[in-house]
Protein backbone atom coordinates (compact mmCIF):
# COMPACT_ATOMS: atom_id res chain seq x y z
CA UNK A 1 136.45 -60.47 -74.73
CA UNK A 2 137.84 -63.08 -72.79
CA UNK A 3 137.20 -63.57 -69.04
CA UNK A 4 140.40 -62.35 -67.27
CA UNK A 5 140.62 -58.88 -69.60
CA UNK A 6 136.40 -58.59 -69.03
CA UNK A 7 137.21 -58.92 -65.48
CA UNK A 8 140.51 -56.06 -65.47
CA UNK A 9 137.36 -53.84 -67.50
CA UNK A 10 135.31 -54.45 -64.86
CA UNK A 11 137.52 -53.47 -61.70
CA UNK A 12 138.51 -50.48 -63.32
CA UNK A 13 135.21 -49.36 -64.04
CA UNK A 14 134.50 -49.63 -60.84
CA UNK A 15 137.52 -48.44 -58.84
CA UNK A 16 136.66 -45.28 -61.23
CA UNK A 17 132.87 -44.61 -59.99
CA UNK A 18 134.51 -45.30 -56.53
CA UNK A 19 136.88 -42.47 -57.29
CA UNK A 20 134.65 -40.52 -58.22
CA UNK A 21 132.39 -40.57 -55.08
CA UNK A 22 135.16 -40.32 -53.09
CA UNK A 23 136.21 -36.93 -54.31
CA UNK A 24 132.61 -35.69 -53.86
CA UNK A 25 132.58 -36.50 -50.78
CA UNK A 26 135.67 -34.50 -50.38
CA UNK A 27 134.87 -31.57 -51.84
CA UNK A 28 131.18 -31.91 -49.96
CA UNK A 29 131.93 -32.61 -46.37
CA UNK A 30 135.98 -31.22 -46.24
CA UNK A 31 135.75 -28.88 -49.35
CA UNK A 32 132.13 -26.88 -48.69
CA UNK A 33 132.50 -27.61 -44.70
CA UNK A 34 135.59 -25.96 -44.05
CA UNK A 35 138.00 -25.17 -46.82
CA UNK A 36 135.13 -22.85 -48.77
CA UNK A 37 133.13 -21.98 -45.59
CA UNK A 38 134.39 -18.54 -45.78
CA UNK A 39 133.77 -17.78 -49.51
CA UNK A 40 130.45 -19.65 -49.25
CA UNK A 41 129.53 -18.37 -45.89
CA UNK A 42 128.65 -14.73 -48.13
CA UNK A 43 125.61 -16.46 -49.43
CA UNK A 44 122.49 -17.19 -47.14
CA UNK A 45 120.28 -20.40 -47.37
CA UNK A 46 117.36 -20.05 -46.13
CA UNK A 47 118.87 -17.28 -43.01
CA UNK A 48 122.17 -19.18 -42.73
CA UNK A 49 125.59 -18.78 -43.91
CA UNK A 50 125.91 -21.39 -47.03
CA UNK A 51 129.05 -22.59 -44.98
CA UNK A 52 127.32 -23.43 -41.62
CA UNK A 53 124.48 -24.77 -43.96
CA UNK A 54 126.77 -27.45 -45.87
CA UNK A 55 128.77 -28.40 -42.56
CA UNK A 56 125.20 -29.16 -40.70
CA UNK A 57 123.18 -30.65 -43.32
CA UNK A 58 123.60 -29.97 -46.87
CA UNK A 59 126.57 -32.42 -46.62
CA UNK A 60 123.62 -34.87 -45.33
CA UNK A 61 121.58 -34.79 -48.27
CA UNK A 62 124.31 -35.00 -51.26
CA UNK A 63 125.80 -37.75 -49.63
CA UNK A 64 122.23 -39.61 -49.67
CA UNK A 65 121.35 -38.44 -53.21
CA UNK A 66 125.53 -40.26 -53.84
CA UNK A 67 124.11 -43.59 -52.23
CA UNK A 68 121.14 -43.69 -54.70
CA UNK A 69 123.61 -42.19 -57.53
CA UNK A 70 126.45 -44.85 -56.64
CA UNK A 71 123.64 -47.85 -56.83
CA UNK A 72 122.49 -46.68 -60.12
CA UNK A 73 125.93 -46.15 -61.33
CA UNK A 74 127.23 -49.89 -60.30
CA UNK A 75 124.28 -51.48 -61.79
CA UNK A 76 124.53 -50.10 -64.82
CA UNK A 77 128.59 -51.46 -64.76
CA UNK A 78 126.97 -54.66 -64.12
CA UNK A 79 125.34 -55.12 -66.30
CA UNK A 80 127.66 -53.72 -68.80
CA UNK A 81 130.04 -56.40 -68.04
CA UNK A 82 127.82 -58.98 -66.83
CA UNK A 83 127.89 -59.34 -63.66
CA UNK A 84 124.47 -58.22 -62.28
CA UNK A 85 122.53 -60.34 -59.89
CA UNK A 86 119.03 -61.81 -61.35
């Protein structure tokens, strides 16, 4: 594969993860916060509304486990193509 079509690979591999993240993080903190807070306010976490829990901190701990998803993700696309950092 020659440099300028391993490079196209590589940039679309990785505007896709970005995608990707970026609707999660839509449907987490838009999605679960507000759009389904109704619907998921009939279940209870731990005494709260689902909802209320999402909006306050649920959204808090998907996007961290994202971070650490995102990191894994891009160095495996890395090193698929090459470009990791040794």
């Amino acid at each position: 594969m020659n440099t300028d079509s391993n490079a196209k690979a590589y940039w679309a591999a990785t505007l896709g993860l970005l995608t990707k993240v970026l609707v999660i993080w839509f449907l987490v903190s838009y999605g679960a916060g507000i759009l389904f807070a109704p619907w998921l306010n009939s279940i209870t976490l731990g005494g709260y509304p689902l909802g209320f829990w999402f909006a306050q901190q649920g959204s808090i701990y998907v996007f961290i486990a994202l971070i650490f998803w995102y990191a894994h993700k891009m160095g495996q696309i890395d090193r698929k193509f090459g470009m990791q950092e040794d």
